[in-house]
C-alpha atoms as a PDB file:
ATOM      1  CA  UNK A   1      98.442 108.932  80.448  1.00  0.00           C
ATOM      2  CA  UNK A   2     100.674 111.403  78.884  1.00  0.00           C
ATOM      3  CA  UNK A   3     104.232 111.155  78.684  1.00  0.00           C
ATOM      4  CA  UNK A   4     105.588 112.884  82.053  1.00  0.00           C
ATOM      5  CA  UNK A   5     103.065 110.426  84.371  1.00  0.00           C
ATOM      6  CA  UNK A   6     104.377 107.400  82.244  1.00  0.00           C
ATOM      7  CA  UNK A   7     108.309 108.709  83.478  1.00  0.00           C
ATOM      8  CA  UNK A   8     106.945 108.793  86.725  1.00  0.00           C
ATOM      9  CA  UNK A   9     105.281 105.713  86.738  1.00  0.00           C
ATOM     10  CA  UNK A  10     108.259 103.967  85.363  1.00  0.00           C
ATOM     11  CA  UNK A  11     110.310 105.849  87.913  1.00  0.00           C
ATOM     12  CA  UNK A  12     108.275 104.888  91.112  1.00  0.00           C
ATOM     13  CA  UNK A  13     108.153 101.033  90.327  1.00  0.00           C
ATOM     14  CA  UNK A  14     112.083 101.460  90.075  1.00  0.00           C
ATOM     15  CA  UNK A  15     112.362 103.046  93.234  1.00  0.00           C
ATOM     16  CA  UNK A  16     109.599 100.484  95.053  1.00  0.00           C
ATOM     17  CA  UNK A  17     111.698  97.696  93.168  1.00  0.00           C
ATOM     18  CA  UNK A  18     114.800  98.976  94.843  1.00  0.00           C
ATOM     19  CA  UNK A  19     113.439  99.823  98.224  1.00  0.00           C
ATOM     20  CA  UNK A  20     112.192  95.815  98.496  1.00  0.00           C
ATOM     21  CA  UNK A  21     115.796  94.884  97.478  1.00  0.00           C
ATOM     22  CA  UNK A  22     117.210  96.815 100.141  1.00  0.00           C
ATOM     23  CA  UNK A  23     114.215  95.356 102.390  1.00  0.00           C
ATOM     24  CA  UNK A  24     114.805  91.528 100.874  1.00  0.00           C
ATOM     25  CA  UNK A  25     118.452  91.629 102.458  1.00  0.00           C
ATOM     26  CA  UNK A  26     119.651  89.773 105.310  1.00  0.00           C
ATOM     27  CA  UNK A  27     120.019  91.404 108.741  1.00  0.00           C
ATOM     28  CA  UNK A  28     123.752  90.493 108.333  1.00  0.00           C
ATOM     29  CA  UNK A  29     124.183  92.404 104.965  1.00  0.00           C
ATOM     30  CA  UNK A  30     122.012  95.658 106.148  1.00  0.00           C
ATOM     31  CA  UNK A  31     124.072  95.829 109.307  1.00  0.00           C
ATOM     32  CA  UNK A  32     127.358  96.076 107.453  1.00  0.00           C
ATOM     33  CA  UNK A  33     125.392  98.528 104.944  1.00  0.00           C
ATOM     34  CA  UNK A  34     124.762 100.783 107.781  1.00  0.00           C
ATOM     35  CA  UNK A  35     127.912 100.208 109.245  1.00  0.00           C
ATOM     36  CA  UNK A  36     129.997 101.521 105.886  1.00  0.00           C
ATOM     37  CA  UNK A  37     127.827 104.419 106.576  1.00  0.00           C
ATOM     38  CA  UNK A  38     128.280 105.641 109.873  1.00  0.00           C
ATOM     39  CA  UNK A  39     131.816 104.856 109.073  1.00  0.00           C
ATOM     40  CA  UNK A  40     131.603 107.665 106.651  1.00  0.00           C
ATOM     41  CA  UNK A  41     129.637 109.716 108.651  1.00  0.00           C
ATOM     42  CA  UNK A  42     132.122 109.397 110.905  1.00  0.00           C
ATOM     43  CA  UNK A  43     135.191 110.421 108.777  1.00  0.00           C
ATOM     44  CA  UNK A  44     133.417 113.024 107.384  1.00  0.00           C
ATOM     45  CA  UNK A  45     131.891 115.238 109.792  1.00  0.00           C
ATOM     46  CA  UNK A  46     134.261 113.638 113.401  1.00  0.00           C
ATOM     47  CA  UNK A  47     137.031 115.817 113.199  1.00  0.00           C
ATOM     48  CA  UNK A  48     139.913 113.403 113.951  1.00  0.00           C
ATOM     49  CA  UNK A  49     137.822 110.231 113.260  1.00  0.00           C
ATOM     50  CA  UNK A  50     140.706 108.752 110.956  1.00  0.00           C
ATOM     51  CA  UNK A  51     142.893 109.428 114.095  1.00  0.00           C
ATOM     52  CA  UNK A  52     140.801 107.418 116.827  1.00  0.00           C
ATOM     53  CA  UNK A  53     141.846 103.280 117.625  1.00  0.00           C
ATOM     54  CA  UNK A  54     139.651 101.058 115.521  1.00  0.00           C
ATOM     55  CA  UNK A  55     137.782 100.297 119.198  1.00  0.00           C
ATOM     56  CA  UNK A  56     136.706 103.819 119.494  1.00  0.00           C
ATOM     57  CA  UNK A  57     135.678 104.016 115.903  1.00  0.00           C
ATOM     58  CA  UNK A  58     133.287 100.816 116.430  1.00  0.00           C
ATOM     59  CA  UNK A  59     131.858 102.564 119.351  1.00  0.00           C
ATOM     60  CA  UNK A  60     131.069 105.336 117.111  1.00  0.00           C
ATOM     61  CA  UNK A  61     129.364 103.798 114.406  1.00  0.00           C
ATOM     62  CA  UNK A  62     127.049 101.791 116.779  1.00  0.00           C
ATOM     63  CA  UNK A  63     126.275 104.905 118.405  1.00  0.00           C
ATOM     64  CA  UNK A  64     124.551 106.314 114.657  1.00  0.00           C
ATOM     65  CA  UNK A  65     123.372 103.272 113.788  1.00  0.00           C
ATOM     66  CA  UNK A  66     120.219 103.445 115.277  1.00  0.00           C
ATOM     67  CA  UNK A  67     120.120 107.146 113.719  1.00  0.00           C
ATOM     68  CA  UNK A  68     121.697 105.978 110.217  1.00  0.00           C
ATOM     69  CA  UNK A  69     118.702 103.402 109.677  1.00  0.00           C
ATOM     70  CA  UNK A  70     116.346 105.371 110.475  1.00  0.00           C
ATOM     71  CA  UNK A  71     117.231 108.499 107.820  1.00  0.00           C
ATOM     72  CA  UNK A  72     117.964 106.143 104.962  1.00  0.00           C
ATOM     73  CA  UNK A  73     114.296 105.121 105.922  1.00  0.00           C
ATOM     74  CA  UNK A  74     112.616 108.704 106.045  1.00  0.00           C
ATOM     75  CA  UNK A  75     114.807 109.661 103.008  1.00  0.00           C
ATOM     76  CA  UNK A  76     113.983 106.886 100.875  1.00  0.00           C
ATOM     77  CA  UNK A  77     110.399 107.186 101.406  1.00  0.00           C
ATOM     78  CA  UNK A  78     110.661 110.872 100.939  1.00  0.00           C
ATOM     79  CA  UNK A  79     112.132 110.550  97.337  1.00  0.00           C
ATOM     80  CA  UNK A  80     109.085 107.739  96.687  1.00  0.00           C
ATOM     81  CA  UNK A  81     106.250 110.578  97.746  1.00  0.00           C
ATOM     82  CA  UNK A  82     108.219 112.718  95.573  1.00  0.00           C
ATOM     83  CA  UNK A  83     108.163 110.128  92.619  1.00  0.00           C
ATOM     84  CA  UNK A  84     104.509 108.711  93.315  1.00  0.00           C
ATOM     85  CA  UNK A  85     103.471 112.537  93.202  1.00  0.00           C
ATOM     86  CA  UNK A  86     104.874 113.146  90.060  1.00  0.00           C
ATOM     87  CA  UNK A  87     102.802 110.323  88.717  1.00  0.00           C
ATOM     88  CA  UNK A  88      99.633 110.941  90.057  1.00  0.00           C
ATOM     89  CA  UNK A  89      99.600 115.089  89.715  1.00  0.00           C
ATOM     90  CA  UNK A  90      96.415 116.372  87.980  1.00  0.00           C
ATOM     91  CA  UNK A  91      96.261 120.191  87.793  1.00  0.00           C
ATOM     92  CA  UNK A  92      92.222 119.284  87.193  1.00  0.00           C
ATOM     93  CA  UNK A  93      92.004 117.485  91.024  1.00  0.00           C
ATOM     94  CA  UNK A  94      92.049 119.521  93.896  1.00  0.00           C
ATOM     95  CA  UNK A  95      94.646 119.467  96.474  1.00  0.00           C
ATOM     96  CA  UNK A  96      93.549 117.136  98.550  1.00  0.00           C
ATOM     97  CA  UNK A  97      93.933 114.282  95.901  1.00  0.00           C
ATOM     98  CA  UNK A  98      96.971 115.220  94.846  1.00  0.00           C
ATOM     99  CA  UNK A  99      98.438 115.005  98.559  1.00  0.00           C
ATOM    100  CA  UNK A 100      96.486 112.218 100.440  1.00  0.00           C
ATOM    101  CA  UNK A 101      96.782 110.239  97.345  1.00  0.00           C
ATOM    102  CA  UNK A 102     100.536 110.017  97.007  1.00  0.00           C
ATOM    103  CA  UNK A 103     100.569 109.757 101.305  1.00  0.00           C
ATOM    104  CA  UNK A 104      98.182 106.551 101.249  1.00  0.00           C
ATOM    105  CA  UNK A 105     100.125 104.968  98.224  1.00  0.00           C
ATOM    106  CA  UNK A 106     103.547 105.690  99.879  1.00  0.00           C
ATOM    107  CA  UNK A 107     102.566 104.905 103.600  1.00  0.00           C
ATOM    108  CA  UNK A 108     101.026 101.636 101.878  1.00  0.00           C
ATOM    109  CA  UNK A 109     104.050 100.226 100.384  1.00  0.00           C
ATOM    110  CA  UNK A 110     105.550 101.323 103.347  1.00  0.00           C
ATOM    111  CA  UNK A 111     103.743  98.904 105.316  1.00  0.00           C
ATOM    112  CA  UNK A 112     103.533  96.062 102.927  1.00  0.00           C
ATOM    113  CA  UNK A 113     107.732  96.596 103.014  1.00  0.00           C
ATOM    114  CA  UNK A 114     107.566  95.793 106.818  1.00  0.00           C
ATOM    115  CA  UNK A 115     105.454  92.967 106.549  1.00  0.00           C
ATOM    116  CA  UNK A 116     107.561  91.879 103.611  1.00  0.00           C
ATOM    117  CA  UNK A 117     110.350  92.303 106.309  1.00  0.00           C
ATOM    118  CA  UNK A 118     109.107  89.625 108.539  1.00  0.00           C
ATOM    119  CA  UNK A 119     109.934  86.586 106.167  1.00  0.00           C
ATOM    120  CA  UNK A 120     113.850  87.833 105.745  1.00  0.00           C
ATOM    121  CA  UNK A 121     116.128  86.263 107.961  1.00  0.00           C
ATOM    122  CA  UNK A 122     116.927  88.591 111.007  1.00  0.00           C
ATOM    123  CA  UNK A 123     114.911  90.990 109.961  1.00  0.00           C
ATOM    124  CA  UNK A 124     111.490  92.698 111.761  1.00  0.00           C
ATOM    125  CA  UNK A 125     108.346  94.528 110.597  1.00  0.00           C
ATOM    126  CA  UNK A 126     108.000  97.210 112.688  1.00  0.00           C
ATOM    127  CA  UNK A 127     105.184  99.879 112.972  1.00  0.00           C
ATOM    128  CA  UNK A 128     107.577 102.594 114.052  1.00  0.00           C
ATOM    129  CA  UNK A 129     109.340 101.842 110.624  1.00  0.00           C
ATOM    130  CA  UNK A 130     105.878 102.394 108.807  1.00  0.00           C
ATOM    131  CA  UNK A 131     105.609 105.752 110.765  1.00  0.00           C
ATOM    132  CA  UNK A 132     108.716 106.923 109.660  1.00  0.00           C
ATOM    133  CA  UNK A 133     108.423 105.603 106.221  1.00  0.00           C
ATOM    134  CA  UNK A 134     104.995 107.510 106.113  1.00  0.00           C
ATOM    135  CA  UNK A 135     106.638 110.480 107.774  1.00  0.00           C
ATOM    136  CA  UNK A 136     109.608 110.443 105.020  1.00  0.00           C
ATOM    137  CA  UNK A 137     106.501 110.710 102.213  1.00  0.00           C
ATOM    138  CA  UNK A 138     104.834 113.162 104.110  1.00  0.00           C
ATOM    139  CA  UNK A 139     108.273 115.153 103.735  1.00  0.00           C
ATOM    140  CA  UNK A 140     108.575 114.544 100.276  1.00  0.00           C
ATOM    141  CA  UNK A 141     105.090 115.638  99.366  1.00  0.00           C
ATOM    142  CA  UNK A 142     105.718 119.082 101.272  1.00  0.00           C
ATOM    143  CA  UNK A 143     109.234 119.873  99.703  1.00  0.00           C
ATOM    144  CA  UNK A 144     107.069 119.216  96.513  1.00  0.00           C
ATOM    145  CA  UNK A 145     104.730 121.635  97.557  1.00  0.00           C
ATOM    146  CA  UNK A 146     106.935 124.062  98.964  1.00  0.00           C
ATOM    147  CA  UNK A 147     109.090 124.384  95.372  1.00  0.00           C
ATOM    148  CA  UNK A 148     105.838 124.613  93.501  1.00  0.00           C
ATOM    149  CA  UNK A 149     104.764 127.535  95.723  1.00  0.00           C
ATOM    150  CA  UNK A 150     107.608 129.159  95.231  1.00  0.00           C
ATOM    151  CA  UNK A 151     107.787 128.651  91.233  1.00  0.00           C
ATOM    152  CA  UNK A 152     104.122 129.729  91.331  1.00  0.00           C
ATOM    153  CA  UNK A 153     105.204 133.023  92.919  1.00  0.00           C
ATOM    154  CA  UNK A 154     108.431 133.194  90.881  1.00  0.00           C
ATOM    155  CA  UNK A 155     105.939 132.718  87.301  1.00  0.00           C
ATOM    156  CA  UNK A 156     103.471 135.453  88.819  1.00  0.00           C
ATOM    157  CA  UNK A 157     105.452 138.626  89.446  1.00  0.00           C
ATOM    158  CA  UNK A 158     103.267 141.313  89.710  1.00  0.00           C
ATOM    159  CA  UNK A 159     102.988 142.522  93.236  1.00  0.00           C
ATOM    160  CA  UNK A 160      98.824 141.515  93.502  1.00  0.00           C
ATOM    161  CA  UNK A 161      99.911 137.914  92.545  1.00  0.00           C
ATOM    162  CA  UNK A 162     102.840 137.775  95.088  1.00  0.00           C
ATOM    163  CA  UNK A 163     100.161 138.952  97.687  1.00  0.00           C
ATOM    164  CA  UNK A 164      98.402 135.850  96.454  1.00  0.00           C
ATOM    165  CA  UNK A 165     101.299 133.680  97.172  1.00  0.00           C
ATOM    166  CA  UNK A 166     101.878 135.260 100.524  1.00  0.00           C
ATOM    167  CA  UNK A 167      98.591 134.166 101.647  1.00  0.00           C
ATOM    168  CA  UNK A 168      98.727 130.558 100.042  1.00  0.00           C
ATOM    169  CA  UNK A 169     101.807 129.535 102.471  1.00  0.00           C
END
């Protein structure tokens, strides 16, 4: 394994090590987590948020809740198809490895996490969680994609090599 895959490596079981400690907390703790940030949300995108009674403000941060969860989900996952990617790339496997590989591994953990879930006080596994888990690593794995398209076309300039990139979309 040469030195980039071991950085990954090292970098994935960091992120799967934080993403059970997030998943290992109370449903008292994650509530307030998700709380501070539709808070923020809140006060920085509401115009006159800071302004509203503390009721209203409550209301408002319920409201994204649902919404706030559910995007720290995708985005977390995202960043862990990004990572597992990074360890698993072989420029010698074709394209299929390098994407369903990374997608399995991710949507795996992501399902293990929910069933991890179910033994933390007030806390639920839930299969919509592993779909958006497993959506948020499909996500990743495209941005991946999409950058390395467009370094690929960026490296090849000449205009028969763009016409190549073009068609590789």
């Amino acid at each position: 394994m040469n030195k980039r895959k071991r950085i990954y490596l090292i970098l994935t079981i960091c992120w799967m090590v934080l993403i059970f400690s997030f998943s290992a907390r109370n449903a008292d703790i994650s509530e307030k987590d998700s709380g501070r940030v539709g808070r923020l949300v809140g006060e920085w995108f509401v115009p006159g948020f800071k302004e509203w009674n503390s009721s209203r403000q409550e209301q408002f941060v319920e409201a994204v809740d649902f919404p706030v969860r559910k995007t720290a989900h995708a985005t977390e996952y995202a960043i862990l198809g990004m990572l597992v990617f990074g360890t698993v790339y072989d420029e010698k496997k074709d394209r299929k490895y390098n994407f369903l590989f990374p997608w399995i591994l991710g949507t795996s953990y992501a399902a293990t996490d929910e069933f991890h879930q179910l033994f933390v006080p007030g806390r639920s596994g839930q299969i919509r969680d592993v779909l958006i888990d497993s959506s948020g690593v499909l996500a990743g794995l495209l941005v991946i994609y999409f950058v390395m398209w467009i370094r690929k076309c960026k490296i090849h300039k000449n205009v028969e090599k763009n016409k190549m990139c073009e068609n590789n979309i």
